[in-house]
Structure formats: C-alpha cells, structure tokens
PDB file of N, CA and C in Angstrom:
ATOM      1  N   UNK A   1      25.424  16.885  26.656  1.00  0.00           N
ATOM      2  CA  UNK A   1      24.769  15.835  25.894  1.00  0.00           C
ATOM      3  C   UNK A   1      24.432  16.301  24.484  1.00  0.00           C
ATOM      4  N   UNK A   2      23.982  17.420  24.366  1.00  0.00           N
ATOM      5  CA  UNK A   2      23.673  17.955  23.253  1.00  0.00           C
ATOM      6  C   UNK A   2      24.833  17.934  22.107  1.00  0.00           C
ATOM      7  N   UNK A   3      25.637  18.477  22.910  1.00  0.00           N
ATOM      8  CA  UNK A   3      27.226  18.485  22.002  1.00  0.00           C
ATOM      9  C   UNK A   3      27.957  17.439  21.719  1.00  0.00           C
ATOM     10  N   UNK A   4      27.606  16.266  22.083  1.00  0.00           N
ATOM     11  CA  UNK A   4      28.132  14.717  21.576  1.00  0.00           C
ATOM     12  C   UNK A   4      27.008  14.577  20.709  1.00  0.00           C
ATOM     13  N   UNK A   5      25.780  14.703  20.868  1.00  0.00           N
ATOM     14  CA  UNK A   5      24.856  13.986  19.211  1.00  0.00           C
ATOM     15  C   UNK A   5      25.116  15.171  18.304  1.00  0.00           C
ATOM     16  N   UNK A   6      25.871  16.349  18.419  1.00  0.00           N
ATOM     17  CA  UNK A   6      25.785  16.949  17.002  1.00  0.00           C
ATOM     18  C   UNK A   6      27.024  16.765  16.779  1.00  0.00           C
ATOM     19  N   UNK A   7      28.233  16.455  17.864  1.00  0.00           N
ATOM     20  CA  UNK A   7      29.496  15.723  17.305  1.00  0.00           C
ATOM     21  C   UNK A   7      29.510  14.186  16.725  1.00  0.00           C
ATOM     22  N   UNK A   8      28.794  13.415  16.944  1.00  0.00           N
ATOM     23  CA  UNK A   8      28.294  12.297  16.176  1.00  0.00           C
ATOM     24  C   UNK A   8      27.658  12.481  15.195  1.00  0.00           C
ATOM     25  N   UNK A   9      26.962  13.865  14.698  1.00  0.00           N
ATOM     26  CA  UNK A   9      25.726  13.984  13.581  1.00  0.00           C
ATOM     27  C   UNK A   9      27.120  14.238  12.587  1.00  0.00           C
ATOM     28  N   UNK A  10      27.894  15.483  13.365  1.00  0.00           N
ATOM     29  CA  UNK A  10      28.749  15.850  12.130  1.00  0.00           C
ATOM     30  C   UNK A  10      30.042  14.660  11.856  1.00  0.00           C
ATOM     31  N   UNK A  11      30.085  14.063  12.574  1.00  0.00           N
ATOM     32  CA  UNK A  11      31.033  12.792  11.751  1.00  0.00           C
ATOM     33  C   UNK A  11      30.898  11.906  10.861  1.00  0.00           C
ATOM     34  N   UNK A  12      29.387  11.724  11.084  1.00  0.00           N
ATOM     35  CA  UNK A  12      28.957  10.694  10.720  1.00  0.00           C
ATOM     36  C   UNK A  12      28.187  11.424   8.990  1.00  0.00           C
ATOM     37  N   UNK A  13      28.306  12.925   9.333  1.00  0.00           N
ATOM     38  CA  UNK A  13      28.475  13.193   7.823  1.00  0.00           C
ATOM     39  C   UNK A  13      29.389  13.357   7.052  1.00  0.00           C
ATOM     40  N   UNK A  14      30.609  13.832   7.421  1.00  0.00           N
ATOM     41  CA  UNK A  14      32.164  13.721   7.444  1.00  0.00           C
ATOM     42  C   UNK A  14      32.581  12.386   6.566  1.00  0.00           C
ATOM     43  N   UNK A  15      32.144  11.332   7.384  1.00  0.00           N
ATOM     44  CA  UNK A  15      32.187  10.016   6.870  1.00  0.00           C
ATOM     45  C   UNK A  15      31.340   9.147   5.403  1.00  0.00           C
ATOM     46  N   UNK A  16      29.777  10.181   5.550  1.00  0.00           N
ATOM     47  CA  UNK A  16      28.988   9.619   4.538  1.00  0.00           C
ATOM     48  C   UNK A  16      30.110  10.444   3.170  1.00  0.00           C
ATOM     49  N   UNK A  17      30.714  11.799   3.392  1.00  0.00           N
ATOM     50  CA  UNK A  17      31.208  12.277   2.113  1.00  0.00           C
ATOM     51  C   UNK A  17      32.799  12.201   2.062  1.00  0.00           C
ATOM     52  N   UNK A  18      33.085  11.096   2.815  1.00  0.00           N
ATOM     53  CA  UNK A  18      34.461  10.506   2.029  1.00  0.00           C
ATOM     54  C   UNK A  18      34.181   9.167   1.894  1.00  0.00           C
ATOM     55  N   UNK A  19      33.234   8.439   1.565  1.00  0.00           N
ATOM     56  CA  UNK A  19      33.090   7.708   1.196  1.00  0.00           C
ATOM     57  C   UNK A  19      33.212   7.595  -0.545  1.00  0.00           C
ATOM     58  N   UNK A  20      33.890   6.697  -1.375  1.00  0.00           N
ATOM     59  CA  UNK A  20      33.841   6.513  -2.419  1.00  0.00           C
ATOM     60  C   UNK A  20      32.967   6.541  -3.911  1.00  0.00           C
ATOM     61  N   UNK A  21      33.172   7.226  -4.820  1.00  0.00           N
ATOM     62  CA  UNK A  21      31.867   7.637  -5.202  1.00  0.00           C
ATOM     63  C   UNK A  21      31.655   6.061  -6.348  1.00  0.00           C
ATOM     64  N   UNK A  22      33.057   5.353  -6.287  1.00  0.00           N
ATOM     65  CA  UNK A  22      32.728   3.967  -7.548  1.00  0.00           C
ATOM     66  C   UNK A  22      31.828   3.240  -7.198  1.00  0.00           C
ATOM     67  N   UNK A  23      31.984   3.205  -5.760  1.00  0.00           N
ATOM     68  CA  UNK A  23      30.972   1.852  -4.933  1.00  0.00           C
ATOM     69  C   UNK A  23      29.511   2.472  -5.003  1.00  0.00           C
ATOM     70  N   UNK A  24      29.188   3.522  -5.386  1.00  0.00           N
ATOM     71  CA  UNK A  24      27.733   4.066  -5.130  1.00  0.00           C
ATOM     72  C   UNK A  24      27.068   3.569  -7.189  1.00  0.00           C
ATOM     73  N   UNK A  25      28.251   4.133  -7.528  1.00  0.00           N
ATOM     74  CA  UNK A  25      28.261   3.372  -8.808  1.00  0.00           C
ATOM     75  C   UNK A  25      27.977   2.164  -9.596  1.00  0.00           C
ATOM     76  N   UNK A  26      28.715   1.324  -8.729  1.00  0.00           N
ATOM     77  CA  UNK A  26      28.536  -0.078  -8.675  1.00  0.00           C
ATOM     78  C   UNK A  26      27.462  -0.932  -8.405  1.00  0.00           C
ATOM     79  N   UNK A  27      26.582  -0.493  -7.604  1.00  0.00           N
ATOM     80  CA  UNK A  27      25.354  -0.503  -6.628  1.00  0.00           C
ATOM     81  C   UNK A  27      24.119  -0.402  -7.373  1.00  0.00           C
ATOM     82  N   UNK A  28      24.300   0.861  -8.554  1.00  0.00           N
ATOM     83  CA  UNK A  28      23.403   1.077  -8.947  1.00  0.00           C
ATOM     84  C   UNK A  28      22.996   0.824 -10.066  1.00  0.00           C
ATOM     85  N   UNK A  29      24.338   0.177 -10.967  1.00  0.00           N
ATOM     86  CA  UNK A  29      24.529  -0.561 -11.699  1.00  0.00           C
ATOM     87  C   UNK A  29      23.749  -2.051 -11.635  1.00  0.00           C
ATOM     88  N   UNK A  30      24.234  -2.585 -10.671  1.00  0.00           N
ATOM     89  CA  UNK A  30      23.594  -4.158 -10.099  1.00  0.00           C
ATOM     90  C   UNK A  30      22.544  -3.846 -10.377  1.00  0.00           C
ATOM     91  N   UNK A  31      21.685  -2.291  -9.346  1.00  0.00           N
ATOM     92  CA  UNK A  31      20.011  -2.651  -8.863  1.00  0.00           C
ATOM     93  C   UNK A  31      19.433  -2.255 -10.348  1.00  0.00           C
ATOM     94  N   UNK A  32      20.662  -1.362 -11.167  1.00  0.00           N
ATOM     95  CA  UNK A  32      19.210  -1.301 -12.758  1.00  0.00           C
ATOM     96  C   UNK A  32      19.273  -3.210 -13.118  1.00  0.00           C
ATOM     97  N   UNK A  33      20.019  -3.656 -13.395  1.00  0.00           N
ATOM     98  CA  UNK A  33      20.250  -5.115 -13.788  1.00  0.00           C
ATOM     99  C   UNK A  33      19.313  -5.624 -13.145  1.00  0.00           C
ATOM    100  N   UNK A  34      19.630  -5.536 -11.831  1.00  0.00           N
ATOM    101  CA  UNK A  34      18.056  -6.378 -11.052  1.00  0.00           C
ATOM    102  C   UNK A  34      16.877  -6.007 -11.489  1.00  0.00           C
ATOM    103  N   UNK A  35      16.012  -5.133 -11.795  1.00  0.00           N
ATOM    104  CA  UNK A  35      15.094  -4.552 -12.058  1.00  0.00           C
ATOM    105  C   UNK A  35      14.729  -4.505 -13.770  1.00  0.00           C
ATOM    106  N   UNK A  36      15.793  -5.272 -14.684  1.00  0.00           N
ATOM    107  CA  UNK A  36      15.710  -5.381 -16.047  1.00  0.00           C
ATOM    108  C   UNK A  36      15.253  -6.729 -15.868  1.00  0.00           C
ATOM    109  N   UNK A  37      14.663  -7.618 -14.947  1.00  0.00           N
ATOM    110  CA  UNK A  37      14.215  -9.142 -14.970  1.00  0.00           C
ATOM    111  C   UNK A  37      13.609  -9.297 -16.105  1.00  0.00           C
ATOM    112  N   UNK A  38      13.111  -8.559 -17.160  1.00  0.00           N
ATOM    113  CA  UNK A  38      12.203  -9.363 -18.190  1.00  0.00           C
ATOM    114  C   UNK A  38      10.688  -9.851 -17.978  1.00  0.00           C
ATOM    115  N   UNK A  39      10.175 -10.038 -18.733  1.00  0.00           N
ATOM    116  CA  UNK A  39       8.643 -10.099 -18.834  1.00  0.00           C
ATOM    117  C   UNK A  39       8.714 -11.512 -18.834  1.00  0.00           C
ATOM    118  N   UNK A  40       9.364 -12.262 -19.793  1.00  0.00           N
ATOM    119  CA  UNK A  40       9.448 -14.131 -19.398  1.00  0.00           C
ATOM    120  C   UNK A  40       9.327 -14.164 -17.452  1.00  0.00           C
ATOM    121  N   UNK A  41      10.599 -13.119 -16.652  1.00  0.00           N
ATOM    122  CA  UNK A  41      10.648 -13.888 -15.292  1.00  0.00           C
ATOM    123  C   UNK A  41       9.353 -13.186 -14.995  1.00  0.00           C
ATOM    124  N   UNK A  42       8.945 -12.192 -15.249  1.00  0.00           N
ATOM    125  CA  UNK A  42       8.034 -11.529 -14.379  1.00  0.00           C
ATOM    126  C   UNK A  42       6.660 -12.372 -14.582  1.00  0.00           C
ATOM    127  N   UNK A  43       6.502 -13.125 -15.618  1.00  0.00           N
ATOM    128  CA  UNK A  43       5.043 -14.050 -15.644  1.00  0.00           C
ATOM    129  C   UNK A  43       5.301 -15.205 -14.873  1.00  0.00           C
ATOM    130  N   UNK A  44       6.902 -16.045 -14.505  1.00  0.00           N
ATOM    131  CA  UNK A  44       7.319 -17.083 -14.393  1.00  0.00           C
ATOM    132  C   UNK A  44       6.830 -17.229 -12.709  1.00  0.00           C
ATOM    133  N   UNK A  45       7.526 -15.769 -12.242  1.00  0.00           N
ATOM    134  CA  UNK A  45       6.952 -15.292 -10.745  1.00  0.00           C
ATOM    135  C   UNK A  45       5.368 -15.111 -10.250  1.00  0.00           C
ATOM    136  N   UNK A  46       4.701 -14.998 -11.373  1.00  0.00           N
ATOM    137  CA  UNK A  46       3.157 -14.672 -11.379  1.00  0.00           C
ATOM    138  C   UNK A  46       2.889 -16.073 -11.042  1.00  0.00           C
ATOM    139  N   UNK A  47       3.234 -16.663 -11.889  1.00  0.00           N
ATOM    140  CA  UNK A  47       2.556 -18.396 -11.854  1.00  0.00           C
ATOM    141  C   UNK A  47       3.310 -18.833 -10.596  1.00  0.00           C
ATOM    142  N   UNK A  48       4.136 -18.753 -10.139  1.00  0.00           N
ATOM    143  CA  UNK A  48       4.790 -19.371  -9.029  1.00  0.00           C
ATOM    144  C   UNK A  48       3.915 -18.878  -7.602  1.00  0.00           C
ATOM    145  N   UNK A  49       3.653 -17.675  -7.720  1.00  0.00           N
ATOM    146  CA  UNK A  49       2.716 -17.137  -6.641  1.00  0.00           C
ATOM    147  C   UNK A  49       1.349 -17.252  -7.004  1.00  0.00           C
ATOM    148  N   UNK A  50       0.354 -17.540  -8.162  1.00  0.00           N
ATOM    149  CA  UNK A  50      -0.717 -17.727  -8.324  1.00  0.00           C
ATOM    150  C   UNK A  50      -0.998 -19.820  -7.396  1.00  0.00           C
ATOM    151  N   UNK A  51       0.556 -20.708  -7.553  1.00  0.00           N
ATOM    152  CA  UNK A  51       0.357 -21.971  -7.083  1.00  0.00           C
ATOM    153  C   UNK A  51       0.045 -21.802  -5.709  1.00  0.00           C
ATOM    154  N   UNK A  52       0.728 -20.371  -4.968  1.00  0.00           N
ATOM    155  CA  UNK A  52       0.733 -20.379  -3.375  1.00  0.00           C
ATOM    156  C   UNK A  52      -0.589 -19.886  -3.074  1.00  0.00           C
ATOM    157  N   UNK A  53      -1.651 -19.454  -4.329  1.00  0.00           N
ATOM    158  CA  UNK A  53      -2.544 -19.120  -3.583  1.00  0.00           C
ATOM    159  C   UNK A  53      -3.810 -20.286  -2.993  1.00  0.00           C
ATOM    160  N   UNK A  54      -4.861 -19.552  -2.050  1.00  0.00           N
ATOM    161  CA  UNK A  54      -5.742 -20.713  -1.813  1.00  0.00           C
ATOM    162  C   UNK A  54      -6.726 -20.296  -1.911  1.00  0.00           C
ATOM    163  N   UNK A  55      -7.740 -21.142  -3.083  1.00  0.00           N
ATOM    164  CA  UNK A  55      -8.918 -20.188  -3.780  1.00  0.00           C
ATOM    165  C   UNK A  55     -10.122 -20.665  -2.644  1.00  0.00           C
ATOM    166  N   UNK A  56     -11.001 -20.340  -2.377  1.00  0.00           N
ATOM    167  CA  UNK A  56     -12.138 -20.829  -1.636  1.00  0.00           C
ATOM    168  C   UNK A  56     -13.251 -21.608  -2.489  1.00  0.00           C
ATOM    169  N   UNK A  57     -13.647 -22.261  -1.363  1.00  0.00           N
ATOM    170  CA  UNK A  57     -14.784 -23.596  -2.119  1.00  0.00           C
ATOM    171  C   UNK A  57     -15.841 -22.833  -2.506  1.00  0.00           C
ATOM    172  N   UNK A  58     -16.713 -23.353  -3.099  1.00  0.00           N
ATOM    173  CA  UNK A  58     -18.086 -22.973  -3.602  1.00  0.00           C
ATOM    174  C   UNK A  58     -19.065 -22.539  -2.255  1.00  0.00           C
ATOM    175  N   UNK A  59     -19.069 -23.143  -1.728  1.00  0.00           N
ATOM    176  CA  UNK A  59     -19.719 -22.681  -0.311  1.00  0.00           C
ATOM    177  C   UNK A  59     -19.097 -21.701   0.630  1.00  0.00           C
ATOM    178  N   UNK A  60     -17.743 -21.453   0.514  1.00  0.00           N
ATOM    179  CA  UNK A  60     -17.273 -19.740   0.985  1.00  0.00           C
ATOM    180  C   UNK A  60     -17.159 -19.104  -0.075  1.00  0.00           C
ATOM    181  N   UNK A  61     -17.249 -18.983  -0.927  1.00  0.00           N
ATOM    182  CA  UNK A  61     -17.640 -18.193  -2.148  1.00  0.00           C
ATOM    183  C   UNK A  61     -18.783 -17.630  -1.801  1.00  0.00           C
ATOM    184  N   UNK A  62     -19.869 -18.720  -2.057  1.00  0.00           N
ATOM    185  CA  UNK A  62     -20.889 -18.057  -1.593  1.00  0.00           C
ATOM    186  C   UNK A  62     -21.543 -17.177  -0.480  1.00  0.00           C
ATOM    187  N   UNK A  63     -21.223 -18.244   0.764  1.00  0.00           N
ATOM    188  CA  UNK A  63     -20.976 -16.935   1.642  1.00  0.00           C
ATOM    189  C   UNK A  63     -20.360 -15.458   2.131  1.00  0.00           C
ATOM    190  N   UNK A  64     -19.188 -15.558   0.963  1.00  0.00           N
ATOM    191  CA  UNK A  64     -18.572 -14.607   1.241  1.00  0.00           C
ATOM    192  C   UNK A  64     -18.981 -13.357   0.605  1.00  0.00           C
ATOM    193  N   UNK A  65     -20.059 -13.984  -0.677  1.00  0.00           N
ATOM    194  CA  UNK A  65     -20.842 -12.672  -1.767  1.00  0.00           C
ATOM    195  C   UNK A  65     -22.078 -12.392  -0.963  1.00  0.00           C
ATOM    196  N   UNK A  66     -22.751 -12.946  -0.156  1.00  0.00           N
ATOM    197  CA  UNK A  66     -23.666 -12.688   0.791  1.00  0.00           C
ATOM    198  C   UNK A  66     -23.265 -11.661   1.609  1.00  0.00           C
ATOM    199  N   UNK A  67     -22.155 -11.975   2.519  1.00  0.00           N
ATOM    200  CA  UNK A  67     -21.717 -11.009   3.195  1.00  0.00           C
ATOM    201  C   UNK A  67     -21.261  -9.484   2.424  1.00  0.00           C
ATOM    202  N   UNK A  68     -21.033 -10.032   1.268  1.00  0.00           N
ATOM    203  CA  UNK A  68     -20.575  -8.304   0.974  1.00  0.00           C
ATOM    204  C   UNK A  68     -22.157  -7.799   0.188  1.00  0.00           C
ATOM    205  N   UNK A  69     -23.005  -8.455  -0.298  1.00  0.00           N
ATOM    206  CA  UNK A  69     -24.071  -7.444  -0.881  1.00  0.00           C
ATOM    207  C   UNK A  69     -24.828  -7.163   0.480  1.00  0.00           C
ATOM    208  N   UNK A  70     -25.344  -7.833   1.547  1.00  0.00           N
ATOM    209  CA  UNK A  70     -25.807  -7.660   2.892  1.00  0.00           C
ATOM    210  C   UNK A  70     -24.894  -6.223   3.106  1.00  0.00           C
ATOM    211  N   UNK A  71     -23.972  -6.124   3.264  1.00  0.00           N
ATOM    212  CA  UNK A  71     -23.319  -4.853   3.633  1.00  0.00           C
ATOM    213  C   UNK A  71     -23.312  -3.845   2.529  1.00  0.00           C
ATOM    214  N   UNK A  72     -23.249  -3.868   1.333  1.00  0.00           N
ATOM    215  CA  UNK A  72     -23.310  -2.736   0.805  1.00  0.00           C
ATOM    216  C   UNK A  72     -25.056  -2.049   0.932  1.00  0.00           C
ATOM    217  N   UNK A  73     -25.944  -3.227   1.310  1.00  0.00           N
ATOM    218  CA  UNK A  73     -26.961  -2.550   1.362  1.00  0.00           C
ATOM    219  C   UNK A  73     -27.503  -1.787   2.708  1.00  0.00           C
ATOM    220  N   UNK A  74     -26.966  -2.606   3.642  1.00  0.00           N
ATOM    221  CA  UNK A  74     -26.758  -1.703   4.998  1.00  0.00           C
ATOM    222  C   UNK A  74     -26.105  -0.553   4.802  1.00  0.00           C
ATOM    223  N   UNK A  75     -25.038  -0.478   4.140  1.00  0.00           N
ATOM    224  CA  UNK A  75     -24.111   0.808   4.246  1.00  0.00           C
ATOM    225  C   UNK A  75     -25.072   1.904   3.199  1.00  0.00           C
ATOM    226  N   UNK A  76     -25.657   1.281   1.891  1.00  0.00           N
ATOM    227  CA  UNK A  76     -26.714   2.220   1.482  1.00  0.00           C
ATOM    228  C   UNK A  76     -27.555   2.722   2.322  1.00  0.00           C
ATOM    229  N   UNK A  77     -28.274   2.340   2.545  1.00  0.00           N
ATOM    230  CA  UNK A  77     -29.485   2.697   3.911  1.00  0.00           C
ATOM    231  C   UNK A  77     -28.899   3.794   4.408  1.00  0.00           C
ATOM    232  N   UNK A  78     -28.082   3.239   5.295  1.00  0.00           N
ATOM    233  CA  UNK A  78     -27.383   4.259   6.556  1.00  0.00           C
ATOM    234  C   UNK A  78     -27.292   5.662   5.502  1.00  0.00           C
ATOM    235  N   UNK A  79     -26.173   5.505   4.612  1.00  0.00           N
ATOM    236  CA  UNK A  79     -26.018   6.422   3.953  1.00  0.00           C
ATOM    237  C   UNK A  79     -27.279   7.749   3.334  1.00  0.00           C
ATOM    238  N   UNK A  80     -27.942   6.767   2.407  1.00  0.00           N
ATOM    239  CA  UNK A  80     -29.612   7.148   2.546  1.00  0.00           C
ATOM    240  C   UNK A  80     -30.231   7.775   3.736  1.00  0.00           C
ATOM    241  N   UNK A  81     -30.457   7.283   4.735  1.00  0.00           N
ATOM    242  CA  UNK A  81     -30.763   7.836   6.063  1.00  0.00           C
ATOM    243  C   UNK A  81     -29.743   9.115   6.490  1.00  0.00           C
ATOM    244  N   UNK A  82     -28.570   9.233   6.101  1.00  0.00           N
ATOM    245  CA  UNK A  82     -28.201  10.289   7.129  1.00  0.00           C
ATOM    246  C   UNK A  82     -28.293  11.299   6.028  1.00  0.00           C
ATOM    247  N   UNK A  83     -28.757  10.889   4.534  1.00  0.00           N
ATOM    248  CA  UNK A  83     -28.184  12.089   3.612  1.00  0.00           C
ATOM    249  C   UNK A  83     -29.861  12.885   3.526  1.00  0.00           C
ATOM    250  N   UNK A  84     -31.095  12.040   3.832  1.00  0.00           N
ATOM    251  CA  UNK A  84     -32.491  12.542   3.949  1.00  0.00           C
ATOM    252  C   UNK A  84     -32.239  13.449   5.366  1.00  0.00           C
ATOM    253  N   UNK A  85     -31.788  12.751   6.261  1.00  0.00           N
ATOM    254  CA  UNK A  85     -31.973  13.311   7.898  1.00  0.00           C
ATOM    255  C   UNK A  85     -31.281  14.853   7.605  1.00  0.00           C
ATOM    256  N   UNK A  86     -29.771  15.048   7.206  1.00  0.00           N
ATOM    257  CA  UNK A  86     -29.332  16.704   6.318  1.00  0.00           C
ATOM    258  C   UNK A  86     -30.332  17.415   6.176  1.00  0.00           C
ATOM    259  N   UNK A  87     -30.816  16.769   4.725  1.00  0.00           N
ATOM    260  CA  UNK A  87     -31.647  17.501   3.502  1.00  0.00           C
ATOM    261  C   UNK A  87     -32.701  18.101   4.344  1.00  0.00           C
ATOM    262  N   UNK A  88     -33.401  17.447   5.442  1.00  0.00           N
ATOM    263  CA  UNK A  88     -34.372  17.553   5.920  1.00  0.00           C
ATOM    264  C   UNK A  88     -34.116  19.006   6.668  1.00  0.00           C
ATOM    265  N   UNK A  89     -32.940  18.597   7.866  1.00  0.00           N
ATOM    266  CA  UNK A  89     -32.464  19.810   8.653  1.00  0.00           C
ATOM    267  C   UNK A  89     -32.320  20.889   7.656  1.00  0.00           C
ATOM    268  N   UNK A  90     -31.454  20.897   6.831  1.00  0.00           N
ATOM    269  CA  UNK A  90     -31.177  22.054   5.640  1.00  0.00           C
ATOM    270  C   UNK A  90     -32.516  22.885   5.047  1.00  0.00           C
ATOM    271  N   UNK A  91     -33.504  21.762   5.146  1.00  0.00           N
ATOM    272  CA  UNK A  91     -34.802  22.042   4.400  1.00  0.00           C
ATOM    273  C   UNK A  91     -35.193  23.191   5.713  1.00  0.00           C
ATOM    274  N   UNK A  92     -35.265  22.827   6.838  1.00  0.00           N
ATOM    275  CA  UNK A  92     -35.726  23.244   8.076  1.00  0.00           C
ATOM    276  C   UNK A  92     -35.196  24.562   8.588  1.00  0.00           C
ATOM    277  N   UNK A  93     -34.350  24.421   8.431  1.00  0.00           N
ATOM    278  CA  UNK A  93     -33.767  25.677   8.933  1.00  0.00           C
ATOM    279  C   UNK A  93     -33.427  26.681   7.676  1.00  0.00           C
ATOM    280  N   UNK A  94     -33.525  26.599   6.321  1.00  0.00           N
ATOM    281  CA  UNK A  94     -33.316  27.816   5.627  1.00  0.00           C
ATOM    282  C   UNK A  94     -34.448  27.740   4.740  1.00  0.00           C
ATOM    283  N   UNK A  95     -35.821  27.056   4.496  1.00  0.00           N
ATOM    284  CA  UNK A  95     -36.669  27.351   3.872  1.00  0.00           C
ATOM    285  C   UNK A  95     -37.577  27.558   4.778  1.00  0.00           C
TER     286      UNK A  95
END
C-alpha cells in the first residue's frame, strides 16, 4: 500500500513538471488583469454591497449600545476584581 501512494505521489509530480510552462503564463496574465479592476469598479462594488446591507431601527440600535456598554462594564469589574485579587496574593506572599 505504501508503494502505490508514493507511486501515485511520484507521477503525479512527473505530470505537474511536464506540464506547459505558456498556460501558467497565460493564467497569470488574466489574474493581474483581473485584479487591475480600477477604483471607478471598486467604489461601484462598494455601493452595490452597501444596497445589500440591513441597517437596524432606532430601537435595535439602541438596544444593541446597551448591550455592549452593560458588558464592557461587567468585563471591567471582573477584570478589576481578578487584577486586585493577584496584587493582593503577590502583596501576601512576598511582602
């Protein structure tokens, strides 16, 4: 078994290097072209995906800034709390 996947490994590299070197050429040619889209398409695409978006109402807005200052202040605390609870041990055991 062993000796059929490294006779398949080595063919199948055999094969990647007689392959043609114009067509790798060609390829890469296209993808710079693709990738020269321009700043006109690249805003044209912005606005086309800014229509797909879906903004939230005034009332999940709001709730949704509730929910995140409620949590950053929980996550302060905690943070606060475990960085006194340290200081404290640290304090404790080497002073």
């Amino acid at each position: 078994m062993a000796n059929e996947s490294k006779e398949k490994r080595e063919s199948a590299l055999l094969k990647s290097k007689q392959e043609p070197s114009g067509s790798k050429n060609e390829k890469s040619e296209k993808d710079e072209k693709k990738k020269r889209g321009g700043l006109i398409e690249y805003f044209k695409g912005v606005k086309l995906e800014m229509k797909k978006v879906v903004w939230p109402t005034n009332k999940e807005l709001g709730s949704f800034t509730v929910v995140v200052l409620v949590t950053c202040v929980a996550f302060a605390l905690l943070f606060w709390g475990i960085d006194s609870g340290v200081l404290a041990a640290i304090r404790a055991v080497c002073f």
